[in-house]
N, C-alpha and C. Protein backbone atom coordinates (compact mmCIF):
# COMPACT_ATOMS: atom_id res chain seq x y z
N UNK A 1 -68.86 -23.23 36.53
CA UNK A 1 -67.59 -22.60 36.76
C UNK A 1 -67.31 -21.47 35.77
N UNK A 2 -67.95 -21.82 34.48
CA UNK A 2 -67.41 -20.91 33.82
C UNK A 2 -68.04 -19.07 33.71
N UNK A 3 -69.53 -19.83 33.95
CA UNK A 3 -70.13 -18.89 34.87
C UNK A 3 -69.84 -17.68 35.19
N UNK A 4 -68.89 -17.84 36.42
CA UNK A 4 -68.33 -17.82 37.79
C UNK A 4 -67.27 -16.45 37.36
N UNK A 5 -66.64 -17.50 36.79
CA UNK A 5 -65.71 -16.34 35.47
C UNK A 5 -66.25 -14.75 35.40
N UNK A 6 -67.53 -15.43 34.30
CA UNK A 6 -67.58 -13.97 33.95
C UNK A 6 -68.53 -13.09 34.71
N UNK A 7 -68.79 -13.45 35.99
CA UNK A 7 -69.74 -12.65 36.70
C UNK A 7 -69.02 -12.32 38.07
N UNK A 8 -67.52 -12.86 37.85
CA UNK A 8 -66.66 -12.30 39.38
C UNK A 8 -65.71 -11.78 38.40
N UNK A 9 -65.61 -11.50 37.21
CA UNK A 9 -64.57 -10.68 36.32
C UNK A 9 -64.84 -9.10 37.42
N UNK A 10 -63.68 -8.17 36.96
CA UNK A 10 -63.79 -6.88 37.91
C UNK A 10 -64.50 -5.79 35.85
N UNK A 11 -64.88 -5.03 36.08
CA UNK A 11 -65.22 -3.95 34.85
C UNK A 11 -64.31 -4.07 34.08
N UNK A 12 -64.69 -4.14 32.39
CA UNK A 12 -63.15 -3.91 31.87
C UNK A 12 -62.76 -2.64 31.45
N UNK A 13 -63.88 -1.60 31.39
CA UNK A 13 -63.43 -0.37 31.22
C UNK A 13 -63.07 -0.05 29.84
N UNK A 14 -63.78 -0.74 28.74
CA UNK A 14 -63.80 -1.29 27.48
C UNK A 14 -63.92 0.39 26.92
N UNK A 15 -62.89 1.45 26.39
CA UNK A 15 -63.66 2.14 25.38
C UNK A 15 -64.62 1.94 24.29
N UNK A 16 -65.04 0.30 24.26
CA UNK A 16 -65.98 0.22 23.51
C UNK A 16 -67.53 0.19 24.16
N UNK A 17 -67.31 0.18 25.31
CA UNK A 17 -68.56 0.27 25.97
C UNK A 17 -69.60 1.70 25.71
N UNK A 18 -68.88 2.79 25.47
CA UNK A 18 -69.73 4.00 25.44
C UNK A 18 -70.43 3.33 23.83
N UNK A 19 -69.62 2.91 22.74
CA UNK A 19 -70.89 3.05 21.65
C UNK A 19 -71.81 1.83 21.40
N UNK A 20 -71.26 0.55 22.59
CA UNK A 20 -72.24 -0.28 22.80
C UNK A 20 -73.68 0.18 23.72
N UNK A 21 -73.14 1.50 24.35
CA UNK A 21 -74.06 1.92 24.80
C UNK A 21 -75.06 2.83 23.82
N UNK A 22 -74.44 3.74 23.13
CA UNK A 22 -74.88 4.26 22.16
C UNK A 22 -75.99 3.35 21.37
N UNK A 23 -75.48 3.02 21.02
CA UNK A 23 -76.07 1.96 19.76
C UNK A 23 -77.49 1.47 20.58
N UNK A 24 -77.49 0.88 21.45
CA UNK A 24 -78.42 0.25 22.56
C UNK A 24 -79.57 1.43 23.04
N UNK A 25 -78.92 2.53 23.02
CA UNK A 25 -79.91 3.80 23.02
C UNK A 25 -80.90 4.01 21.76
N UNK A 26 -80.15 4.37 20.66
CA UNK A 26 -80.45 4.11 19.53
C UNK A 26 -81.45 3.30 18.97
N UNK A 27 -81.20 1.69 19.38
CA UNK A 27 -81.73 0.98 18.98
C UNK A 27 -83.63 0.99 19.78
N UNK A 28 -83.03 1.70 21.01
CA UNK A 28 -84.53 1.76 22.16
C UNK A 28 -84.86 2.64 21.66
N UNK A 29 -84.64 4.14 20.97
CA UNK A 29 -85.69 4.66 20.26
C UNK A 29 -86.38 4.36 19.18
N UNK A 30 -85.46 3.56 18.46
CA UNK A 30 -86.41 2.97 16.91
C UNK A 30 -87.77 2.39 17.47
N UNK A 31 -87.86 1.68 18.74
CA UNK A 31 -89.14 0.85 19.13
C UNK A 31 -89.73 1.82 19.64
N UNK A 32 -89.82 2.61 20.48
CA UNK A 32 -90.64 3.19 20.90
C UNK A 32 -91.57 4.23 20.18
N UNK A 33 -91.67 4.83 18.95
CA UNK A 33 -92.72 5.46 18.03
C UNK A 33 -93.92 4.14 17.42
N UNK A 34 -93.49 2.72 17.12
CA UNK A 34 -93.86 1.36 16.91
C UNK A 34 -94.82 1.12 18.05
N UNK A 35 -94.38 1.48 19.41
CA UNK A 35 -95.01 0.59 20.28
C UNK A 35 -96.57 1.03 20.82
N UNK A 36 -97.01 2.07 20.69
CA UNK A 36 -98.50 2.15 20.38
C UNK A 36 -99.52 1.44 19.31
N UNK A 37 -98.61 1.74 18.17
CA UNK A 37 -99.44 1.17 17.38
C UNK A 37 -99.85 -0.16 17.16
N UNK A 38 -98.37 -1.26 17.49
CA UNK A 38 -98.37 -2.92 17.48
C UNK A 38 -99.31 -3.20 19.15
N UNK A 39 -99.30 -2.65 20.43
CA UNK A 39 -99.83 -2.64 21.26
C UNK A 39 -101.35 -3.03 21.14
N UNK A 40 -101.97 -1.78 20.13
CA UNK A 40 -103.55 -1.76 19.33
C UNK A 40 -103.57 -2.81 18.70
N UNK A 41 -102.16 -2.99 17.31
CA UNK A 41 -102.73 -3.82 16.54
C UNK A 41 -102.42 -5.80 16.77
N UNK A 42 -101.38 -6.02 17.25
CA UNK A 42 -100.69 -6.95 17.63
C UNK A 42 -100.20 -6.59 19.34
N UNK A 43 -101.04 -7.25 20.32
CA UNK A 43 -100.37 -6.32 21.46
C UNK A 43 -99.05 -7.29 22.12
N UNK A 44 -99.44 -8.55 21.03
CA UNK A 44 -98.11 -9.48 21.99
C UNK A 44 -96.75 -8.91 21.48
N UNK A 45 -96.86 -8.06 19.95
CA UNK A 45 -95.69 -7.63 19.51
C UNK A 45 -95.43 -6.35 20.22
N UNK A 46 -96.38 -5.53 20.71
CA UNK A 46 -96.14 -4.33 21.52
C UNK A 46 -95.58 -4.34 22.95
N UNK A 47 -95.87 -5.59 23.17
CA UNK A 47 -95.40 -5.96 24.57
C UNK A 47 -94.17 -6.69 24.22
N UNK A 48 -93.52 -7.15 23.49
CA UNK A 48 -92.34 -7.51 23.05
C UNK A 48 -91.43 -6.02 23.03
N UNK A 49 -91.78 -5.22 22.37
CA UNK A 49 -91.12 -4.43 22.02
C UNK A 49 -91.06 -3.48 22.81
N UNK A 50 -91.81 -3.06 24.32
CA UNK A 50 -91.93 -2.35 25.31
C UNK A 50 -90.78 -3.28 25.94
N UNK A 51 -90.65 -4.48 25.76
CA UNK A 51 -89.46 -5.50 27.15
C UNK A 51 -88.45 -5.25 26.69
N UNK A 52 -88.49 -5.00 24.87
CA UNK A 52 -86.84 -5.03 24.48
C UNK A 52 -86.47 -3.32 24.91
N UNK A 53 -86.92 -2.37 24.29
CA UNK A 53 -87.10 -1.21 24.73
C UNK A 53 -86.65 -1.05 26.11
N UNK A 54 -86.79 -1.59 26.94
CA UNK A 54 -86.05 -1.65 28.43
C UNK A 54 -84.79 -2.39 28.47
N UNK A 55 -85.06 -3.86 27.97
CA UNK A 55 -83.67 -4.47 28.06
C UNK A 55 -82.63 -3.68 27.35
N UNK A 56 -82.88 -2.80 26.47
CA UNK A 56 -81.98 -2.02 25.48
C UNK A 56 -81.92 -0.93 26.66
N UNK A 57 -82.47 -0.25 26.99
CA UNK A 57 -81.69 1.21 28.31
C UNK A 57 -81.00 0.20 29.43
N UNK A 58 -81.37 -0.86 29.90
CA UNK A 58 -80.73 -1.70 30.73
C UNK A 58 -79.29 -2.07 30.15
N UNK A 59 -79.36 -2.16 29.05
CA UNK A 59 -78.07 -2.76 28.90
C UNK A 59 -77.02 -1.51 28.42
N UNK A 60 -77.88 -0.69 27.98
CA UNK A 60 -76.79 0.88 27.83
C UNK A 60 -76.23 1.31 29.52
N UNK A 61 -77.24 1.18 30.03
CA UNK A 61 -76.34 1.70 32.05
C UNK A 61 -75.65 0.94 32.27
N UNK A 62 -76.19 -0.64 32.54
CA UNK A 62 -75.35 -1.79 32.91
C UNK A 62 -74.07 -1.50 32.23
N UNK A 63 -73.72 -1.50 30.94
CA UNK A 63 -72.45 -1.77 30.20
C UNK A 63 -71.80 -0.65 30.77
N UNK A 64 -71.74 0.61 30.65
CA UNK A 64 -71.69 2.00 31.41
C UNK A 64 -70.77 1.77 32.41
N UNK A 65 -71.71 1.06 33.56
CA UNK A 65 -71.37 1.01 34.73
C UNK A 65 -70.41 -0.07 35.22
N UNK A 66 -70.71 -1.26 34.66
CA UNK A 66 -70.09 -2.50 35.27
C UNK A 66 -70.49 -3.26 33.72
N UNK A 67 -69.19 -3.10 32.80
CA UNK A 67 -69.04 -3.87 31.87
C UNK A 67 -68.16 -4.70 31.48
N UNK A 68 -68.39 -6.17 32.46
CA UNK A 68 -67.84 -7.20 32.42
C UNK A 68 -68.73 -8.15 30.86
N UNK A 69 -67.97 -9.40 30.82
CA UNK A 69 -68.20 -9.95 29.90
C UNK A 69 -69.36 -10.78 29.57
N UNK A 70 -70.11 -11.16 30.75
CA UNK A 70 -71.18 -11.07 31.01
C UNK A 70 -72.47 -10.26 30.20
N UNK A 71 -72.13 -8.85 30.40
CA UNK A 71 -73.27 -8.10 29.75
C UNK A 71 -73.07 -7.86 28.52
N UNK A 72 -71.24 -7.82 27.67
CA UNK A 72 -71.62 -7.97 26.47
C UNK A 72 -71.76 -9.40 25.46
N UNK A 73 -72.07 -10.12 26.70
CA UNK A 73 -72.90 -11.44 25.50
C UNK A 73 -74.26 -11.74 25.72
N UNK A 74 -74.47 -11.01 26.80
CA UNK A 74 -76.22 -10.77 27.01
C UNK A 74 -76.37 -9.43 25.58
N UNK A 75 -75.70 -8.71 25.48
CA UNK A 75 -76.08 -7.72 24.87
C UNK A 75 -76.05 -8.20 22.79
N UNK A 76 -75.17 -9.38 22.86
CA UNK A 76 -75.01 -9.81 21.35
C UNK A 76 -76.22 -10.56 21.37
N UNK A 77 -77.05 -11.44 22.60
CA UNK A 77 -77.57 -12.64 22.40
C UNK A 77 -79.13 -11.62 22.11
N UNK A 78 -79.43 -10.44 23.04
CA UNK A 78 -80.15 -9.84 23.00
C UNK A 78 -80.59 -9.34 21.59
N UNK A 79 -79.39 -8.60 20.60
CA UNK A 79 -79.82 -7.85 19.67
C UNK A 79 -79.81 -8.70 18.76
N UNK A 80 -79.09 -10.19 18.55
CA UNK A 80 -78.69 -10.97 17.65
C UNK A 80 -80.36 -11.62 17.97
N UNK A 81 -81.37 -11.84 18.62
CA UNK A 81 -82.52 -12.36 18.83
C UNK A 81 -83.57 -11.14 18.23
N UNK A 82 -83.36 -9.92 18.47
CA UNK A 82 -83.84 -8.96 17.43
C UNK A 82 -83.96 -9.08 16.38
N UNK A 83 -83.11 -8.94 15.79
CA UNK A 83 -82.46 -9.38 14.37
C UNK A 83 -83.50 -10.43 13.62
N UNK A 84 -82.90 -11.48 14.26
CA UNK A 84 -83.98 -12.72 14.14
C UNK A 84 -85.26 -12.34 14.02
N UNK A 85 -85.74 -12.04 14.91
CA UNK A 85 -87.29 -11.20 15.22
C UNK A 85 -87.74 -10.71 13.65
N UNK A 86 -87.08 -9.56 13.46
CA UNK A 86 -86.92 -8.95 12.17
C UNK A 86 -87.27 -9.62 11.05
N UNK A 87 -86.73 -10.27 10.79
CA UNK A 87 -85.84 -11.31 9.76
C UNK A 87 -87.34 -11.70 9.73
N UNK A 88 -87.91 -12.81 10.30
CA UNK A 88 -89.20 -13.65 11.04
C UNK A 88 -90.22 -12.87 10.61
N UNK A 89 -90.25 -11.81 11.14
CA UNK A 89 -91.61 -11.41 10.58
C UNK A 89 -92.25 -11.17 8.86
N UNK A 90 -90.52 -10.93 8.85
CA UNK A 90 -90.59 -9.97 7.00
C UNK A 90 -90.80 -11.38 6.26
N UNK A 91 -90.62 -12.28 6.65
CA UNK A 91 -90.38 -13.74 5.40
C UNK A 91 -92.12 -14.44 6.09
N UNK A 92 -92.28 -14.62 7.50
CA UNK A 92 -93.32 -15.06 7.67
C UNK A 92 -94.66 -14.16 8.55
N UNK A 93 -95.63 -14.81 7.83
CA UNK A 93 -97.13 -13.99 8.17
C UNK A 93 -97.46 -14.63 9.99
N UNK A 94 -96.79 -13.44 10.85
CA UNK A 94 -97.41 -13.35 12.20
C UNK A 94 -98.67 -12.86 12.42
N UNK A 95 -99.39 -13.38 13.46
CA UNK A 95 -100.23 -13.20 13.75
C UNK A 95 -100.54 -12.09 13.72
N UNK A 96 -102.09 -11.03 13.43
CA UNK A 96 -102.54 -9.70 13.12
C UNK A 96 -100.78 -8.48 12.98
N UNK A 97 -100.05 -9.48 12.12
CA UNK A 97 -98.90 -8.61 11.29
C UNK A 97 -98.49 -9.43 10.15
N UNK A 98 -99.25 -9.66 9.13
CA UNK A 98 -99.15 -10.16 8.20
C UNK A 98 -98.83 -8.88 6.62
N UNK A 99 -99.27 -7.92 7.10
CA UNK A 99 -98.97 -6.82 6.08
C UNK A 99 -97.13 -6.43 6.36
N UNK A 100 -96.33 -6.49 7.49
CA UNK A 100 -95.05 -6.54 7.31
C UNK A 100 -94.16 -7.36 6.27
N UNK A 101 -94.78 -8.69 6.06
CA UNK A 101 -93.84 -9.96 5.24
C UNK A 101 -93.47 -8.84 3.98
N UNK A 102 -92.37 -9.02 3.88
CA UNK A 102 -91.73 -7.86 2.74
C UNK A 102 -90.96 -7.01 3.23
N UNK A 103 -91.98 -6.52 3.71
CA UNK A 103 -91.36 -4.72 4.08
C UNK A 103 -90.18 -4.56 4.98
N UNK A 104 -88.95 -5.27 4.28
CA UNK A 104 -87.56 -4.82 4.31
C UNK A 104 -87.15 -3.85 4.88
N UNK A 105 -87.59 -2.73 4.17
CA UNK A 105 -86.79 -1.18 4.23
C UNK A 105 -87.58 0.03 4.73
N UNK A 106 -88.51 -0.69 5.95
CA UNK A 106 -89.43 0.07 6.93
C UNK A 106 -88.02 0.81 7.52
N UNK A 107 -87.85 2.74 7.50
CA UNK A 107 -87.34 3.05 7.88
C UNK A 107 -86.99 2.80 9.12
N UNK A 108 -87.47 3.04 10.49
CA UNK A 108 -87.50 2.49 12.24
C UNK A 108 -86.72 1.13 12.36
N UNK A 109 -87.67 0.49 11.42
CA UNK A 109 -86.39 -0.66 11.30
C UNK A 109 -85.12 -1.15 10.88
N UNK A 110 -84.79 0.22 9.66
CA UNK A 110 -83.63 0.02 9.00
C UNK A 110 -82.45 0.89 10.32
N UNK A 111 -83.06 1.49 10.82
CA UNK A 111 -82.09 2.64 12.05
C UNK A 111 -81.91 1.17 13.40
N UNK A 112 -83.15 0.33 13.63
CA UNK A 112 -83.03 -0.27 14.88
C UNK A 112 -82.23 -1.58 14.15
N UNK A 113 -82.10 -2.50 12.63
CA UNK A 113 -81.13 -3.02 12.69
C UNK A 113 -79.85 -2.77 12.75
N UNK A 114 -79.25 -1.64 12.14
CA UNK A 114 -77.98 -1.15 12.06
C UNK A 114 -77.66 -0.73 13.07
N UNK A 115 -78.27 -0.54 14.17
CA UNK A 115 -77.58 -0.01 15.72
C UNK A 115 -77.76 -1.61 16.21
N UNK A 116 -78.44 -2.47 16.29
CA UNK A 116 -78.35 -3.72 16.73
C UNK A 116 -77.17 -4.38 16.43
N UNK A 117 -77.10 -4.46 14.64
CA UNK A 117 -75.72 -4.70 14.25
C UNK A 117 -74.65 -4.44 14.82
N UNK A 118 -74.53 -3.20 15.19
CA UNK A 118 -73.60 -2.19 16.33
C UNK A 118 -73.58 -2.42 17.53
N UNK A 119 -74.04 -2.59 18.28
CA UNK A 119 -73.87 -3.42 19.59
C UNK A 119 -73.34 -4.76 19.68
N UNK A 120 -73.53 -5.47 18.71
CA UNK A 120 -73.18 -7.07 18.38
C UNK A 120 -71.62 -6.97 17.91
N UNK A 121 -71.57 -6.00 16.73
CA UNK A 121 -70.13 -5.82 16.50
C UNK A 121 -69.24 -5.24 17.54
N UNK A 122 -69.77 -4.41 18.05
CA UNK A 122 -68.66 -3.52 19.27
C UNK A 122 -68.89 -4.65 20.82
N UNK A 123 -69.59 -5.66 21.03
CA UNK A 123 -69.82 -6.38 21.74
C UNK A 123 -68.49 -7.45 21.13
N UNK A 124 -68.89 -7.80 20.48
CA UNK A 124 -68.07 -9.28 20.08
C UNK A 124 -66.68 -8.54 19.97
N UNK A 125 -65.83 -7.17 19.75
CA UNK A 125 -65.10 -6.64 19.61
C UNK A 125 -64.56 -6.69 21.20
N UNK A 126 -65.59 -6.35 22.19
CA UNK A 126 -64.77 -6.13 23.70
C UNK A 126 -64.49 -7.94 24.11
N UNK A 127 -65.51 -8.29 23.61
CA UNK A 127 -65.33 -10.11 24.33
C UNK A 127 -63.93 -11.11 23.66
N UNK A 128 -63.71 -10.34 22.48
CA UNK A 128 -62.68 -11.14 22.04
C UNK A 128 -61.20 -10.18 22.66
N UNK A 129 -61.38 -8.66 22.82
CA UNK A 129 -60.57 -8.17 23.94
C UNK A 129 -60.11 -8.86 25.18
N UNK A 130 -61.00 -9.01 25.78
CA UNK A 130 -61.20 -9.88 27.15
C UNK A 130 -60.52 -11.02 27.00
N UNK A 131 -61.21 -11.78 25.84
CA UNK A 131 -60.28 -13.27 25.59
C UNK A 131 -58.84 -13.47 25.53
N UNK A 132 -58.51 -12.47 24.47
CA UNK A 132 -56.93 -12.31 24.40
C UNK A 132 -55.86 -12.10 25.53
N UNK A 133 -56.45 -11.01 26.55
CA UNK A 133 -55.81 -11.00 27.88
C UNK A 133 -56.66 -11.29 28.84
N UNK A 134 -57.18 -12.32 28.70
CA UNK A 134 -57.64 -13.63 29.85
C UNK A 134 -56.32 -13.83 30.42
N UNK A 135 -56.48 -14.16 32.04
CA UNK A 135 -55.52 -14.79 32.68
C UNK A 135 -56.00 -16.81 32.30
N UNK A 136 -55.03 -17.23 32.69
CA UNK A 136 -55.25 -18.40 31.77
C UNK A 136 -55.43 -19.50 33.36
N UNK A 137 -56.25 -20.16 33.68
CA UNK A 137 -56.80 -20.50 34.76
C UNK A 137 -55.88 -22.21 35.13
């Protein structure tokens, strides 16, 4: 039911949607200069990062177009799993990416967390919008 809710909600027309979109743009270019090279060297991480790379332009139109509440908690769960990603690699030795553990302040990555951050914040910003003037069921 609850579902139901947020996928028969009508658009909310969120002025925060353009820099959740932004940000989501943003964040799809940081991967894409990366994704040749992890492809060669790690290709399960290149192929990770070619899916997010899409789910990130997917979720810049989607929100755009029809940004119900729905897409911005796909869009927190999305970049907030990035993040993670991130986080994961730098503390532990992945498979043929074991020279990352450390490397913190890899520029690409310092631009693709802070726009991730940004989608999550301007996300959780429209959903708690939504919440407040919920009709109350």
């Amino acid at each position: 039911m609850a579902n139901e809710s947020l996928l028969s909600r009508p658009p909310l027309r969120s002025s925060l949607r353009w820099g959740v979109a932004i940000a989501a743009i943003i964040a799809a270019d940081a991967h894409i200069p990366i994704i040749p090279d992890h492809l060669h060297e790690a290709p399960y991480m290149g192929t990770l990062f070619v899916l997010l790379t899409v789910t990130y332009v997917g979720l810049a139109a989607v929100v755009l177009v029809h940004d119900v509440p729905l897409v911005y908690a796909a869009a927190v769960t999305v970049c907030g799993l990035a993040i993670i990603g991130y986080a994961a690699t730098r503390t532990v030795a992945f498979p043929q990416l074991a020279d990352d553990v450390g490397n913190w302040l890899e520029p690409l990555g310092i631009v693709a967390l802070c726009s991730e951050a940004t989608v999550i914040g301007l996300s959780l910003a429209a959903l708690r919008r939504t919440l407040s003037t919920a009709p109350e069921y």
